[in-house]
Protein backbone atom coordinates (compact mmCIF):
# COMPACT_ATOMS: atom_id res chain seq x y z
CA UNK A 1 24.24 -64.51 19.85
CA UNK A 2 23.22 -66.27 22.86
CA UNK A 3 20.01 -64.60 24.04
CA UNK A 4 18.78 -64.74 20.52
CA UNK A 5 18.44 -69.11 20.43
CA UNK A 6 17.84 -68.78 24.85
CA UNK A 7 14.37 -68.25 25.08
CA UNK A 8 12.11 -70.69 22.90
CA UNK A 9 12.31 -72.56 25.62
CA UNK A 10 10.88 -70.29 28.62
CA UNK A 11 7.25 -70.14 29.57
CA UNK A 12 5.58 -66.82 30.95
CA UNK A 13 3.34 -64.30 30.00
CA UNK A 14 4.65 -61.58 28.44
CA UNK A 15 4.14 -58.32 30.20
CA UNK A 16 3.03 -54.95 29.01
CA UNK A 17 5.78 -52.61 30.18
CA UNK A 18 7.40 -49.15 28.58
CA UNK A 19 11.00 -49.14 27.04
CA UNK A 20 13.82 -49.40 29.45
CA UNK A 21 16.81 -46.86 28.53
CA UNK A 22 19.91 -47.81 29.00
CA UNK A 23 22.68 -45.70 29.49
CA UNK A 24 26.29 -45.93 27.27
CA UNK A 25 29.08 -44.83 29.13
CA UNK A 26 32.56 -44.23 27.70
CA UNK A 27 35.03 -43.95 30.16
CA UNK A 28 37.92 -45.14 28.23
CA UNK A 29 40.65 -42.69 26.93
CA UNK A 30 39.70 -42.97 23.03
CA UNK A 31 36.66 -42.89 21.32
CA UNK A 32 34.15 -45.48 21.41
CA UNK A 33 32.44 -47.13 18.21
CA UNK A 34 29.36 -47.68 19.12
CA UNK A 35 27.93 -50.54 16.73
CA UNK A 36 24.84 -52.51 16.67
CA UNK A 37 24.62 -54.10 13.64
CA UNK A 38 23.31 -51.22 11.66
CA UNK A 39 24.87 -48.18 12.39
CA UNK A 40 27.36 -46.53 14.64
CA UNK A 41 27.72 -43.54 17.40
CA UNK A 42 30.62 -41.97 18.42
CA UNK A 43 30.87 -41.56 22.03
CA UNK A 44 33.87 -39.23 23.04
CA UNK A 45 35.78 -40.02 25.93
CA UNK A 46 33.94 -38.99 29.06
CA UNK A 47 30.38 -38.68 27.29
CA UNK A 48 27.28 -41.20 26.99
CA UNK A 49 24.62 -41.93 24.80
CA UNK A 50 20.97 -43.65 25.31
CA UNK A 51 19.21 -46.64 23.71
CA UNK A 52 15.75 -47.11 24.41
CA UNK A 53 15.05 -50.96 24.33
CA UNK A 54 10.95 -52.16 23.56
CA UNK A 55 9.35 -54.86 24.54
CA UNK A 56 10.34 -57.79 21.78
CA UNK A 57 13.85 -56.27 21.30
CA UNK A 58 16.99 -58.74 20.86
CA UNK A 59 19.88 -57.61 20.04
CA UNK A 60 23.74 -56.85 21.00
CA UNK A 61 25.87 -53.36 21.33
CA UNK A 62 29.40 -53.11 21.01
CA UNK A 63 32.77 -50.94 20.32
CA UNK A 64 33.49 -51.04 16.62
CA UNK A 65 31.88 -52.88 13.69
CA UNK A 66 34.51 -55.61 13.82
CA UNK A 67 33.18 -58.84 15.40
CA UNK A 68 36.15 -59.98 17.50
CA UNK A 69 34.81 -57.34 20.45
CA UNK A 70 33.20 -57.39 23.51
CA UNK A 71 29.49 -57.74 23.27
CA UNK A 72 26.65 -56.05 25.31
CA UNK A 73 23.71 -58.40 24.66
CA UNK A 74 20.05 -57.58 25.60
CA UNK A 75 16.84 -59.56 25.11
CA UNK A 76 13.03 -57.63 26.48
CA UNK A 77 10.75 -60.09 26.75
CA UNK A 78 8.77 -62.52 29.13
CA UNK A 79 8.75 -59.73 31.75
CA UNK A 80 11.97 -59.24 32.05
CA UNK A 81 15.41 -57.53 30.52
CA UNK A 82 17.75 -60.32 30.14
CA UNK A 83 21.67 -59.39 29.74
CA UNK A 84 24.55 -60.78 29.29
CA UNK A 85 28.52 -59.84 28.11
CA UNK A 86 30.16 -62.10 25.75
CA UNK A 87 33.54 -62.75 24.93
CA UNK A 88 32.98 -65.65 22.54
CA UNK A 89 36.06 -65.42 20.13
CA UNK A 90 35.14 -65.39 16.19
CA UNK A 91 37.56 -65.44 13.40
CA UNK A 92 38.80 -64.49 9.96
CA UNK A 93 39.30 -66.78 6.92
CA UNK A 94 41.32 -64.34 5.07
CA UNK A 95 41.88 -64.38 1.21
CA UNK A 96 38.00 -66.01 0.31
CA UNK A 97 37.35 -65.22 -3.64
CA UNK A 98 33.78 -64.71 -4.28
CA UNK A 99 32.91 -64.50 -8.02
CA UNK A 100 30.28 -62.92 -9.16
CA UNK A 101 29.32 -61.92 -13.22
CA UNK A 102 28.82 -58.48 -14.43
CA UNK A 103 26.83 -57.80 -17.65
CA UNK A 104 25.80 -55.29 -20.16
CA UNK A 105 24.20 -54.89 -23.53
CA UNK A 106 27.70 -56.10 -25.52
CA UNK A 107 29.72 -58.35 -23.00
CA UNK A 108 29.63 -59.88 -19.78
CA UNK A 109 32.84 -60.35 -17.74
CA UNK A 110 33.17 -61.73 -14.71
CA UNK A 111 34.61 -60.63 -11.40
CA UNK A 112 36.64 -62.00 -8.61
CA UNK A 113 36.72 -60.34 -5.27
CA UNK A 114 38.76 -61.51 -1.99
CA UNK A 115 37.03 -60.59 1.33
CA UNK A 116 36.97 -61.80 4.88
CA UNK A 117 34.85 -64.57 5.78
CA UNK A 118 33.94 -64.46 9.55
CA UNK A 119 34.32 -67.82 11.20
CA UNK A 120 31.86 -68.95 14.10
CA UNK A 121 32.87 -70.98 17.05
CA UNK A 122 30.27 -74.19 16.32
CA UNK A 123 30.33 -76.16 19.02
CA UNK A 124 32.72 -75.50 20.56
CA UNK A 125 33.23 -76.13 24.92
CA UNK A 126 35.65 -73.63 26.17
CA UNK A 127 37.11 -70.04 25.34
CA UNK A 128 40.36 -71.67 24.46
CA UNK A 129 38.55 -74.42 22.14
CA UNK A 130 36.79 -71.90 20.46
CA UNK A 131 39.78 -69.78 20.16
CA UNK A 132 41.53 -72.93 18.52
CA UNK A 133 38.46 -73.35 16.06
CA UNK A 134 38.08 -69.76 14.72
CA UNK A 135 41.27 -68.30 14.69
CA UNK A 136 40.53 -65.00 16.94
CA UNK A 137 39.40 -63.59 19.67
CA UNK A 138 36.25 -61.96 21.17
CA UNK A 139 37.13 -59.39 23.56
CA UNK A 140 38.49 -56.12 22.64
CA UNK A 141 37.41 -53.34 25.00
CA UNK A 142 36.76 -53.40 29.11
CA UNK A 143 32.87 -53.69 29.89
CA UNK A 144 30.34 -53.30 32.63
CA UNK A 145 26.64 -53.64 32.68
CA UNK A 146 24.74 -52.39 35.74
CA UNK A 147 20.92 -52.64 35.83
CA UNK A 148 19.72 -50.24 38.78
CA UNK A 149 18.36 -53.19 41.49
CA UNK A 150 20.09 -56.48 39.39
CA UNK A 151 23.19 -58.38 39.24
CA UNK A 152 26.41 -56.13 37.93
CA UNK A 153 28.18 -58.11 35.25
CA UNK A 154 31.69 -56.98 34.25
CA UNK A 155 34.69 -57.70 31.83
CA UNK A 156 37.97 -56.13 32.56
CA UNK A 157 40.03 -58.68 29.84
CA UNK A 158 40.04 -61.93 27.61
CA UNK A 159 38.85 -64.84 29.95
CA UNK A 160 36.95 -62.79 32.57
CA UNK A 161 34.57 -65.41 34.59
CA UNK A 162 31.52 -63.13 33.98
CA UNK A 163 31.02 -62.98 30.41
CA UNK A 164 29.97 -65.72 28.02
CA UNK A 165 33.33 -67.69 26.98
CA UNK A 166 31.56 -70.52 24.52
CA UNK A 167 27.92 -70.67 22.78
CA UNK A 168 26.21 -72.99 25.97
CA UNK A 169 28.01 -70.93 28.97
CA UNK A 170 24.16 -70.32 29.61
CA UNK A 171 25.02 -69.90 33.42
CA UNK A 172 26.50 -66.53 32.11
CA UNK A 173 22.99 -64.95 31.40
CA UNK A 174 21.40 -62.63 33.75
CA UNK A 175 17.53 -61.06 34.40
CA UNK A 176 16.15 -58.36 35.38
CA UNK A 177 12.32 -57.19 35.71
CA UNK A 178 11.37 -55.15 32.71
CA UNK A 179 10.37 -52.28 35.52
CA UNK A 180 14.05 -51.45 36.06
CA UNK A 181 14.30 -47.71 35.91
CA UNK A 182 17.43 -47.98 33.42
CA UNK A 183 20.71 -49.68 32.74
CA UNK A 184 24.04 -48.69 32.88
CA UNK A 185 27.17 -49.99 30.25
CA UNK A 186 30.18 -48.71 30.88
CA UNK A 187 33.05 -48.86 28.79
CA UNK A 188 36.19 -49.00 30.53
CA UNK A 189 34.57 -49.14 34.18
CA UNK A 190 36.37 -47.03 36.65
CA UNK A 191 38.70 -45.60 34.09
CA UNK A 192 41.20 -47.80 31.10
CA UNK A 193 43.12 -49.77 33.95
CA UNK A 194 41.16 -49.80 36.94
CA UNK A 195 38.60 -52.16 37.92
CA UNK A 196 35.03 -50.68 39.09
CA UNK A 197 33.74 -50.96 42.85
CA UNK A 198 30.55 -49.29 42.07
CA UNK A 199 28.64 -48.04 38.81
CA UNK A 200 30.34 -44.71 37.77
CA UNK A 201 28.29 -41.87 36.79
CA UNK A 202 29.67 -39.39 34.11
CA UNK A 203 28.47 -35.80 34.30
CA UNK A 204 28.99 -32.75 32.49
CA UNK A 205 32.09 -31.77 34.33
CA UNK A 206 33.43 -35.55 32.40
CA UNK A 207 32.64 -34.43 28.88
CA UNK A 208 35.44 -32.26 27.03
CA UNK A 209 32.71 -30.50 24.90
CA UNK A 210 29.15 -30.73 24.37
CA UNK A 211 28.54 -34.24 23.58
CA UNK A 212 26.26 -34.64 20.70
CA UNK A 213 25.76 -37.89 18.71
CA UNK A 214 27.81 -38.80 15.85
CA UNK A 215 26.36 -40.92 13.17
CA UNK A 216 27.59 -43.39 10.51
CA UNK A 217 25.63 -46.16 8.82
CA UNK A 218 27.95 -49.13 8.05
């Protein structure tokens, strides 16, 4: 992740501030997945969900546990919410046998599993270079991040100029105060096919049923 290597190198003091929520939106047609490394919410179509982000937090979001997606990535720290989207393609080494042994009291026999290996893009210096070095892809569902007060980032498909397209596209990074009131992501901004003029806000009248979170750990 980008924002997790960025900020060694910045000098501040850190600032004492609460936890800035920020808001999931789904307005796609299908459910969304969402996945942050250690569990995942289900977010029907028209509903939303809240993360409360603390000082110190780094981490990402994103639809589905599958790492070829679009990424929501937050950092709190240095007195302010830094934010990006990234669209930084990974890949699949299919077929990998891992072996492993198996034992008991009388025998011990020894296993051989297949299983995907995820491939990382290195060094690479362009989407389509690190497309070419991995294998895949790392955009899979419309995104919008809107910070009330700070720079709107969005991603409506594959090679959109705001998100992160290789590990140094540093420029991509945004920052916000850590005061900001809350933070909007929206999933499909401005409905599946239709790109967003202005931060949507869902409301009851959006939600099918009562929206209630739906929990998995993966």
């Amino acid at each position: 992740m980008q924002l997790y290597g960025l900020f060694g190198t910045i000098l501040g003091a850190v600032a004492v501030t609460s936890a800035i929520p920020v808001n999931f939106y789904n307005h796609c047609s299908t459910t969304i997945g969402l996945y942050n490394n250690t569990y995942t919410e289900n977010i029907d179509p028209g509903c939303s969900t809240t993360r409360d982000l603390e000082e110190g937090f780094s981490g990402m979001f994103r639809d589905g546990w599958h790492p070829q997606a679009t990424l929501a990535e937050f950092s709190v720290s240095w007195g302010f919410l830094w934010y990006d989207i990234s669209i930084i393609p990974t890949g699949v080494q299919s077929g990998v046998s891992n072996m492993f042994s198996v034992s008991s009291n009388n025998y011990k026999q020894t296993e051989i599993l297949t299983f995907p290996r995820y491939l990382q893009p290195g060094n690479c210096s362009s989407l389509e270079n690190c497309k070419a070095v991995t294998g895949g892809v790392g955009f899979n569902t419309p995104m919008q991040i809107a910070p009330s007060g700070c720079t709107t980032v969005t991603c409506l498909a594959d090679g959109c100029a705001d998100a992160y397209q290789y590990p140094t596209d540093d420029f991509k990074t945004q920052a916000c105060p850590d005061t900001t009131p809350n933070v909007d992501v929206i999933f499909c901004p401005g409905g599946l096919n239709t790109v967003a003029t202005s931060t949507p806000t869902p409301t009851k009248a959006n939600c099918p049923r009562r929206c209630t979170a739906s929990l998995r750990t993966s």
